[in-house]
N, C-alpha and C. Protein backbone atom coordinates (compact mmCIF):
# COMPACT_ATOMS: atom_id res chain seq x y z
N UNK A 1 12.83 -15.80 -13.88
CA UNK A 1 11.65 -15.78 -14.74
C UNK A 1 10.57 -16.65 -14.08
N UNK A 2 9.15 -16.29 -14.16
CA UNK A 2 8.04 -16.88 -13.36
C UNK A 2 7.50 -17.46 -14.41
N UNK A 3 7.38 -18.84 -14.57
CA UNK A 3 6.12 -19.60 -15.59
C UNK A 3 5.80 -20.64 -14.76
N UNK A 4 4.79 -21.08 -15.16
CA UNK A 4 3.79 -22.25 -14.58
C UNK A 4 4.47 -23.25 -13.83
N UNK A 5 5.74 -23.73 -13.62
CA UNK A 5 6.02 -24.83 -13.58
C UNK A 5 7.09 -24.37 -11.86
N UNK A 6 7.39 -22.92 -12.45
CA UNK A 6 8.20 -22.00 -10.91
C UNK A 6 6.99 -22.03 -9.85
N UNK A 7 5.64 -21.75 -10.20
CA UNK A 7 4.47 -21.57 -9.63
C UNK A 7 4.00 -22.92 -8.95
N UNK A 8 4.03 -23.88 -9.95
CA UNK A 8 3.44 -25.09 -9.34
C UNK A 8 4.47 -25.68 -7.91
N UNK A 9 6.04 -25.44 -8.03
CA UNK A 9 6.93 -25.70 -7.28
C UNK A 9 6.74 -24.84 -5.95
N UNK A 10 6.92 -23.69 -6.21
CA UNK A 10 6.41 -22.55 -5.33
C UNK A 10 5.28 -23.07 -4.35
N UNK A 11 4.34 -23.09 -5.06
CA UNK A 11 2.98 -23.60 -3.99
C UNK A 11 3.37 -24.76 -3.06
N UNK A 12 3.67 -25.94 -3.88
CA UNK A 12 3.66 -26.89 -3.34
C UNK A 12 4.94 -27.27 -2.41
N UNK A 13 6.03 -26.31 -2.45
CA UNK A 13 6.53 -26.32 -1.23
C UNK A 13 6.21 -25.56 -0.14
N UNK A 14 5.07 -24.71 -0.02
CA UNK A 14 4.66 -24.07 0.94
C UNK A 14 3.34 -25.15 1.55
N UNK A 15 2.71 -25.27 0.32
CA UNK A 15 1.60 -26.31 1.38
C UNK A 15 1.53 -27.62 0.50
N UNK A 16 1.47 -28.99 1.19
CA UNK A 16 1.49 -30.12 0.90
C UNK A 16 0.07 -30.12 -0.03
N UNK A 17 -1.09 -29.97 1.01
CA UNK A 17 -2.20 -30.17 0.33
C UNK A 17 -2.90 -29.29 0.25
N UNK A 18 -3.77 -29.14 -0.04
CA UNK A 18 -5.30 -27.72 -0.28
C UNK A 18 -5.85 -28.42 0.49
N UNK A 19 -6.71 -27.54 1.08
CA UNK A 19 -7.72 -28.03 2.29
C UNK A 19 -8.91 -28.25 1.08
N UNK A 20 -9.54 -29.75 1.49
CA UNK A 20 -11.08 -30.02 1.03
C UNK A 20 -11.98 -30.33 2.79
N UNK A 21 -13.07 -30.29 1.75
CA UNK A 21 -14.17 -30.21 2.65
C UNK A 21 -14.36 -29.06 3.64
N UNK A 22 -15.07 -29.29 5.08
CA UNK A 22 -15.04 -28.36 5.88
C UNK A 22 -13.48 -27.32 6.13
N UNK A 23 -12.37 -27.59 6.39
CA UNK A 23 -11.31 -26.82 6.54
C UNK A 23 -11.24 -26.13 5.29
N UNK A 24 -11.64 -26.43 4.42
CA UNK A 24 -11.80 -25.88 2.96
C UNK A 24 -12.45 -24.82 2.61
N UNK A 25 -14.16 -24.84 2.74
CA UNK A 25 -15.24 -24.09 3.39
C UNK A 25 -14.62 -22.75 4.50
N UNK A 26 -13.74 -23.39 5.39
CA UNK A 26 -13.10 -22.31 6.26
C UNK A 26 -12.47 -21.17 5.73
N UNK A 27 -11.49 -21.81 5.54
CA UNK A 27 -10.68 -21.02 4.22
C UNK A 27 -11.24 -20.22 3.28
N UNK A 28 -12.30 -20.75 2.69
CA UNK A 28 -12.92 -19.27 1.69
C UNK A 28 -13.90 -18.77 2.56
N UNK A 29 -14.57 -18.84 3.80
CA UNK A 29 -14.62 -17.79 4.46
C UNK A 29 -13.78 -16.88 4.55
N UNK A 30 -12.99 -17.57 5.35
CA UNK A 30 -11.59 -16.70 5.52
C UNK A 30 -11.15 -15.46 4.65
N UNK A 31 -10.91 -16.32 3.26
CA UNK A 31 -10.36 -14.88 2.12
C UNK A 31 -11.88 -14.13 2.01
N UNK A 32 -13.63 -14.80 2.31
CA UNK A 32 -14.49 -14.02 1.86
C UNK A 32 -14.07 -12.41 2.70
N UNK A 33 -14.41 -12.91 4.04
CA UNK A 33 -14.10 -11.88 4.90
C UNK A 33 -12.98 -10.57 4.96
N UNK A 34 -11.81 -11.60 5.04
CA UNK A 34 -10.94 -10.47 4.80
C UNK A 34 -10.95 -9.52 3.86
N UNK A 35 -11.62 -10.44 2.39
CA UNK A 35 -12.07 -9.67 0.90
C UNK A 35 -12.90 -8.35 1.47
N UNK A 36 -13.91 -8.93 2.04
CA UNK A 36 -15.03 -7.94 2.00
C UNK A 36 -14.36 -6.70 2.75
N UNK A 37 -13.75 -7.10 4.34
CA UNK A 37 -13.24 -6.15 5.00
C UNK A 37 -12.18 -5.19 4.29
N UNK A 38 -11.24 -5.70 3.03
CA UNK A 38 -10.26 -4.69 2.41
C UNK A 38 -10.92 -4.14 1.71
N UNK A 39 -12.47 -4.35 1.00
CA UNK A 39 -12.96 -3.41 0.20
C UNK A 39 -13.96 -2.53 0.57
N UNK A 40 -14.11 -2.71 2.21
CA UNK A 40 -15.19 -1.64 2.99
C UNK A 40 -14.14 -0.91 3.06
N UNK A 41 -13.03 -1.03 3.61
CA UNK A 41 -12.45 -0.45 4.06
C UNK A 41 -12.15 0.57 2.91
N UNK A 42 -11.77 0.55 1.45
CA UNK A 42 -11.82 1.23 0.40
C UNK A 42 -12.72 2.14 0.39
N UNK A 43 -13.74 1.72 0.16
CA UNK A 43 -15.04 2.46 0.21
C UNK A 43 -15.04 3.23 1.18
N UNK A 44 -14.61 3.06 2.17
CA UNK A 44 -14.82 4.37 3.41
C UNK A 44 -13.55 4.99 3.05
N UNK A 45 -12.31 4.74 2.52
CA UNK A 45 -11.43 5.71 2.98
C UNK A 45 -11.02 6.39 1.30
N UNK A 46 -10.92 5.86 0.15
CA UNK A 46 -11.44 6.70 -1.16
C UNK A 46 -11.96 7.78 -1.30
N UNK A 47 -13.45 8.12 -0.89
CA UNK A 47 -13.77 9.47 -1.18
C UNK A 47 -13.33 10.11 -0.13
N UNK A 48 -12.68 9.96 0.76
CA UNK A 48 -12.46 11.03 2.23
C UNK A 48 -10.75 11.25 1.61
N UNK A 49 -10.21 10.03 1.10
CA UNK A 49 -8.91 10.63 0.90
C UNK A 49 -8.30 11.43 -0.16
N UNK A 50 -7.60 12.65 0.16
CA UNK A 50 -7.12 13.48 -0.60
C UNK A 50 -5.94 13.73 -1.35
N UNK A 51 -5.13 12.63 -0.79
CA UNK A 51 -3.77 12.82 -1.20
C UNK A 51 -3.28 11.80 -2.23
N UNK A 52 -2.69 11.79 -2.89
CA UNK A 52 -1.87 10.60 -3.93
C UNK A 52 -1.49 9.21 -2.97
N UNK A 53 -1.25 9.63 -2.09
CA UNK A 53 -0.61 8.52 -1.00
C UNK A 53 -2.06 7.73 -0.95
N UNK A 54 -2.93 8.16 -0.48
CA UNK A 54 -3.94 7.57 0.17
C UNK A 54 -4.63 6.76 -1.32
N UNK A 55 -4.59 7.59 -2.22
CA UNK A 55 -5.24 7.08 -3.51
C UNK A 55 -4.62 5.29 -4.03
N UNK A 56 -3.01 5.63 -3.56
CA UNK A 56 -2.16 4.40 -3.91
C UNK A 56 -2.87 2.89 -3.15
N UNK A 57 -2.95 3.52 -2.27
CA UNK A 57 -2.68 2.78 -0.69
C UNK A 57 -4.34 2.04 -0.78
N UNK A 58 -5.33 3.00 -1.53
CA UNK A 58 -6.53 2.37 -1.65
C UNK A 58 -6.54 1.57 -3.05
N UNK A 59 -5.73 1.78 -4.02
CA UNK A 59 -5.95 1.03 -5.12
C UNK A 59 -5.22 -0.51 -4.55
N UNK A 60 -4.23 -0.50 -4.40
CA UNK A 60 -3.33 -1.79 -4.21
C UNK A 60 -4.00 -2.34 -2.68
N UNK A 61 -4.66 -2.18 -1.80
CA UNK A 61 -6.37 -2.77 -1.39
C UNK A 61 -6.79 -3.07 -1.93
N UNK A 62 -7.84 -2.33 -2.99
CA UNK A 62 -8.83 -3.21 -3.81
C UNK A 62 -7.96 -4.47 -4.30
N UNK A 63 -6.88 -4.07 -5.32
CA UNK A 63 -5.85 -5.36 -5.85
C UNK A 63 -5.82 -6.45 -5.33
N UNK A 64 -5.55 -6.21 -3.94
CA UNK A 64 -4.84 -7.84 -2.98
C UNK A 64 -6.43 -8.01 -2.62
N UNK A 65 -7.47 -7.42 -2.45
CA UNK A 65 -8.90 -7.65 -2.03
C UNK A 65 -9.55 -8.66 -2.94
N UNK A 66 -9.19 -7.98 -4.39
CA UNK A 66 -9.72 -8.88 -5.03
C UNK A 66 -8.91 -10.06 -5.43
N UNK A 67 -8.00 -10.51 -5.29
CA UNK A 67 -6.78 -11.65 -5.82
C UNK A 67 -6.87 -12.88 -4.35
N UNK A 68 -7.23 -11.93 -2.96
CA UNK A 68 -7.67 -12.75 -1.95
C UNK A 68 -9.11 -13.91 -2.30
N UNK A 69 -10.07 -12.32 -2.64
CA UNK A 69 -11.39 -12.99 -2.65
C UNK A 69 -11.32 -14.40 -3.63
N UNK A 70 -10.78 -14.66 -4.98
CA UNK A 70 -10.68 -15.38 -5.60
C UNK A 70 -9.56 -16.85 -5.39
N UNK A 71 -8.47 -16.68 -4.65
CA UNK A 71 -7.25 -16.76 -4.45
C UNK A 71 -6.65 -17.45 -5.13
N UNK A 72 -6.15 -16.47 -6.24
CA UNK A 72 -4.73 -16.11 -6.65
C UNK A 72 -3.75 -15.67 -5.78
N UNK A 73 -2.50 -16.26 -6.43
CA UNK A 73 -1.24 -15.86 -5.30
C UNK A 73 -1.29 -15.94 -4.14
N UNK A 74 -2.18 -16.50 -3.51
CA UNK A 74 -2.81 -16.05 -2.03
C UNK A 74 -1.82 -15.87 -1.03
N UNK A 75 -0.42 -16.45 -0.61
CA UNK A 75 0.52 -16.71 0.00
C UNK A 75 1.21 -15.16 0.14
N UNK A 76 1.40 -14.96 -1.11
CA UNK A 76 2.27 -13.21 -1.82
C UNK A 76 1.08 -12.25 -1.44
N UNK A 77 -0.55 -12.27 -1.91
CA UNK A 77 -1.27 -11.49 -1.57
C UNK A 77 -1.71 -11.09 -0.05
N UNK A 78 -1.73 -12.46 0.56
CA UNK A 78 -2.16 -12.34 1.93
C UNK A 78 -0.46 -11.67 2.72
N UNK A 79 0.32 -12.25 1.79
CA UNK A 79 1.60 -11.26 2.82
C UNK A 79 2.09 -10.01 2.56
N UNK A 80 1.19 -9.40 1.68
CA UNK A 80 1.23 -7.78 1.19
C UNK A 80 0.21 -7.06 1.81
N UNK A 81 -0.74 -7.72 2.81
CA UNK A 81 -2.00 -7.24 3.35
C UNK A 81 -1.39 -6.29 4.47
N UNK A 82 -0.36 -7.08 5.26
CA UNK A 82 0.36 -6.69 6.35
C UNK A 82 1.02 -5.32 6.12
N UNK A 83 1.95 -5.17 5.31
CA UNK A 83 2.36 -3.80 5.01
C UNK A 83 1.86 -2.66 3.96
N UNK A 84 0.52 -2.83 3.46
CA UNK A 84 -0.50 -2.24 2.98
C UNK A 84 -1.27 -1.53 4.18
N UNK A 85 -1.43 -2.29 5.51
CA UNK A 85 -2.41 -1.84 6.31
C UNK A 85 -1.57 -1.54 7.20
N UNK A 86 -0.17 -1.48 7.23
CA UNK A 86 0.62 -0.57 8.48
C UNK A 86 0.87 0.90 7.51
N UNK A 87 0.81 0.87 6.04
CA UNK A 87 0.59 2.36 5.61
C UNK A 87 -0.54 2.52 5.69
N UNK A 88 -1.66 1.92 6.10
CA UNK A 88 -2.90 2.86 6.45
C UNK A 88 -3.30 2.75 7.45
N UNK A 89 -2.05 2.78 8.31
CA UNK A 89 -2.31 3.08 10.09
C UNK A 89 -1.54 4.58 10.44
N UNK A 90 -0.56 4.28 9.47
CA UNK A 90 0.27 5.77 8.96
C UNK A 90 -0.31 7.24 8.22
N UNK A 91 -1.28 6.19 7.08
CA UNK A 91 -1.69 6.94 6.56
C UNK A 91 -3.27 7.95 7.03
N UNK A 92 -3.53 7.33 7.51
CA UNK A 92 -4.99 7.23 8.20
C UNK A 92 -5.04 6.86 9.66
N UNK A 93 -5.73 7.95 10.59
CA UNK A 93 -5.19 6.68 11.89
C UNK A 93 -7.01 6.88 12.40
N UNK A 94 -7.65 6.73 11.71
CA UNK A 94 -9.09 6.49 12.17
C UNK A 94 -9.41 5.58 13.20
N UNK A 95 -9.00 4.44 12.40
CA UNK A 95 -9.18 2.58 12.80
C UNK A 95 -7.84 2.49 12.94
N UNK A 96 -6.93 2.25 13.76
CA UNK A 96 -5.74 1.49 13.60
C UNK A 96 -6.17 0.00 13.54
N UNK A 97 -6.85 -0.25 15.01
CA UNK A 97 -6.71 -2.06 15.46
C UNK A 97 -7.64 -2.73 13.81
N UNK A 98 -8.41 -1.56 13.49
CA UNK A 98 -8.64 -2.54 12.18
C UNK A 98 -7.69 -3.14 11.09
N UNK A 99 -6.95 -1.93 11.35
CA UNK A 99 -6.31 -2.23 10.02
C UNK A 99 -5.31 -3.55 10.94
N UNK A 100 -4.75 -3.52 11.65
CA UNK A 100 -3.56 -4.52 12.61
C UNK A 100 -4.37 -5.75 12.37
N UNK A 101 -5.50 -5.65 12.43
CA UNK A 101 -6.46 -7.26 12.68
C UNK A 101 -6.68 -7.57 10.74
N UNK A 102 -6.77 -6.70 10.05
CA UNK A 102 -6.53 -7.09 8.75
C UNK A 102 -5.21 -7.58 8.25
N UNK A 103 -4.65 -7.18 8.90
CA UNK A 103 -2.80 -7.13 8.24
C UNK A 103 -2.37 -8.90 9.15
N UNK A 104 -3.29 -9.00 10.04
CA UNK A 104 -2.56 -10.34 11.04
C UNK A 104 -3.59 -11.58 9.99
N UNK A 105 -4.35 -11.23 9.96
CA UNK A 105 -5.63 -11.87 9.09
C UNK A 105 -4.90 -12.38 7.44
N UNK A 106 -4.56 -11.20 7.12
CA UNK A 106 -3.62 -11.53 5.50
C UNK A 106 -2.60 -12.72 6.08
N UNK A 107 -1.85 -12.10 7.11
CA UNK A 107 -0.08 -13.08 6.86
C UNK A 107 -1.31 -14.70 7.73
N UNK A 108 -2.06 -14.76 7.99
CA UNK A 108 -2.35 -16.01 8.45
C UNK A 108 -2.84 -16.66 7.47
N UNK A 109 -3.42 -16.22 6.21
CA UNK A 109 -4.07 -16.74 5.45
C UNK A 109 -3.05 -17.06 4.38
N UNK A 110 -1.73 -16.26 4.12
CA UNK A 110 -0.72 -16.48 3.64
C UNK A 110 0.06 -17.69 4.06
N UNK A 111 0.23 -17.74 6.06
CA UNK A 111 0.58 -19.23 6.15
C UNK A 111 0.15 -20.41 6.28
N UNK A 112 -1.71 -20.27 6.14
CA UNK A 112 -2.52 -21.63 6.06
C UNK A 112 -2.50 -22.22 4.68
N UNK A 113 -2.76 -21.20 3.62
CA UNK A 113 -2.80 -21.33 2.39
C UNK A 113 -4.43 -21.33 1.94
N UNK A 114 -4.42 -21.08 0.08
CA UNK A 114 -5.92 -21.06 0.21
C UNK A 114 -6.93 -21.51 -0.11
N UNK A 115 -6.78 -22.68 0.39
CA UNK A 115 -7.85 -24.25 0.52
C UNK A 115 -8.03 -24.37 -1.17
N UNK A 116 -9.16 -25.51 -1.22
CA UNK A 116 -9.23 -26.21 -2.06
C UNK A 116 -10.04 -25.38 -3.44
N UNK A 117 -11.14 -24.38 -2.62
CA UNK A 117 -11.68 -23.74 -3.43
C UNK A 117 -11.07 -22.45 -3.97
N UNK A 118 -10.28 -22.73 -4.89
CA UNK A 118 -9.26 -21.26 -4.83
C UNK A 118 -8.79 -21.93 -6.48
N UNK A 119 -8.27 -20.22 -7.33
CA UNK A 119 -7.61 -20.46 -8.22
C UNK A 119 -6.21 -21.52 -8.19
N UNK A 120 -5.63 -20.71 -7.32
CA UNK A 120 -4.50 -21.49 -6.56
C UNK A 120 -4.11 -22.84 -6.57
N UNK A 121 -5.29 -23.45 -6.29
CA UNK A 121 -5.91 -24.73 -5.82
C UNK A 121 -5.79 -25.61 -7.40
N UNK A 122 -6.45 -25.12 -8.32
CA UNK A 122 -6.73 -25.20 -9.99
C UNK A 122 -5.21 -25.37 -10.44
N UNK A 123 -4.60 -24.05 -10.48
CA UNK A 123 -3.99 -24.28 -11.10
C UNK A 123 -2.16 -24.84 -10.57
N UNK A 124 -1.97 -24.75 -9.34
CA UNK A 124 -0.76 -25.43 -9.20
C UNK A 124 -0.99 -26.44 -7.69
N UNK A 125 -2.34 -26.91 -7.07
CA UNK A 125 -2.56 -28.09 -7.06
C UNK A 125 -1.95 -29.30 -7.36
N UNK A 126 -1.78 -30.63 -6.84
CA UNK A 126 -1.62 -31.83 -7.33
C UNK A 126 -2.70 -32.25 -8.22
N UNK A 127 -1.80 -33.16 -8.84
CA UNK A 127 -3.39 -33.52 -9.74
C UNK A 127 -3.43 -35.28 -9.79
N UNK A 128 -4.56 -35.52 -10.11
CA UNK A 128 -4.74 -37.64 -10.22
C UNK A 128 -4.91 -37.79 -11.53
N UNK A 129 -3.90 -38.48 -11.57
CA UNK A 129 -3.95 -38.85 -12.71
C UNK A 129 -4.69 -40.65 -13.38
N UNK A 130 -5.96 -40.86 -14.13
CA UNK A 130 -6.47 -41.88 -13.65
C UNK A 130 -5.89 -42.79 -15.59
N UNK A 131 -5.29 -43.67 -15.13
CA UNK A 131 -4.92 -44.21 -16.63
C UNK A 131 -5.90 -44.99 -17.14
N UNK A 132 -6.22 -45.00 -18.14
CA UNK A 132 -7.41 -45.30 -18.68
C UNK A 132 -7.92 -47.17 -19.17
N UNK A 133 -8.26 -47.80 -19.18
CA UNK A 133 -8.25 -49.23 -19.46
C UNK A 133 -8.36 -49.23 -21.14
N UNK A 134 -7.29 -49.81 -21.72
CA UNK A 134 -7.41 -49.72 -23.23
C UNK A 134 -7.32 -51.36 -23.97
């Protein structure tokens, strides 16, 4: 069972800290980009695609596109990027190296983690706790 407390453990054994400041800044570049790139990539391949496959393959894109851009889950999202975009090297072989440079782009952002400015960050973060003078 997943509740808040599996989540907060989860994170924080994958990354010690959230990146602040500049490495921080990096980082939501990072998910901006990749964001933007999984949802051009939608946009171009949606109305051209015809099949149920392709329809899937573009919805669960937008999904991890948008859960990147914000980052939620980012670790699980950025490591679903990878085998999302080897079915649309399968599925589609227009762009391969795009999709390969998206899919290497997800699992890296999955093992940096996603900095300070991130849902992520909010909600299973460390936190300071400041005791109050009474």
């Amino acid at each position: 069972m997943w509740d808040a407390q599996c989540g907060k453990t989860f994170l924080r054994r994958l990354f010690s800290t959230f990146a602040h400041g500049w490495p921080g800044a990096g980082l939501l570049l990072l998910r901006l980009v990749i964001a933007v790139a999984l949802v051009y990539q939608v946009t171009v391949t949606l109305p051209t695609g015809h099949s149920l496959q392709s329809a899937v393959i573009a919805i669960l894109t937008a999904m991890v596109a948008i859960l990147l851009l914000v980052g939620v889950w980012t670790p699980i999202t950025g490591a679903l990027t990878a085998p999302i975009e080897l079915l649309n090297i399968f599925a589609r072989a227009d762009n391969p190296w795009m999709c390969v440079l998206l899919g290497a782009l997800g699992i890296s952002i999955a093992m940096i983690g996603p900095g300070a400015w991130s849902v992520d960050a909010r909600r299973y973060g460390w936190k300071r706790i400041d005791p109050q003078d009474r």
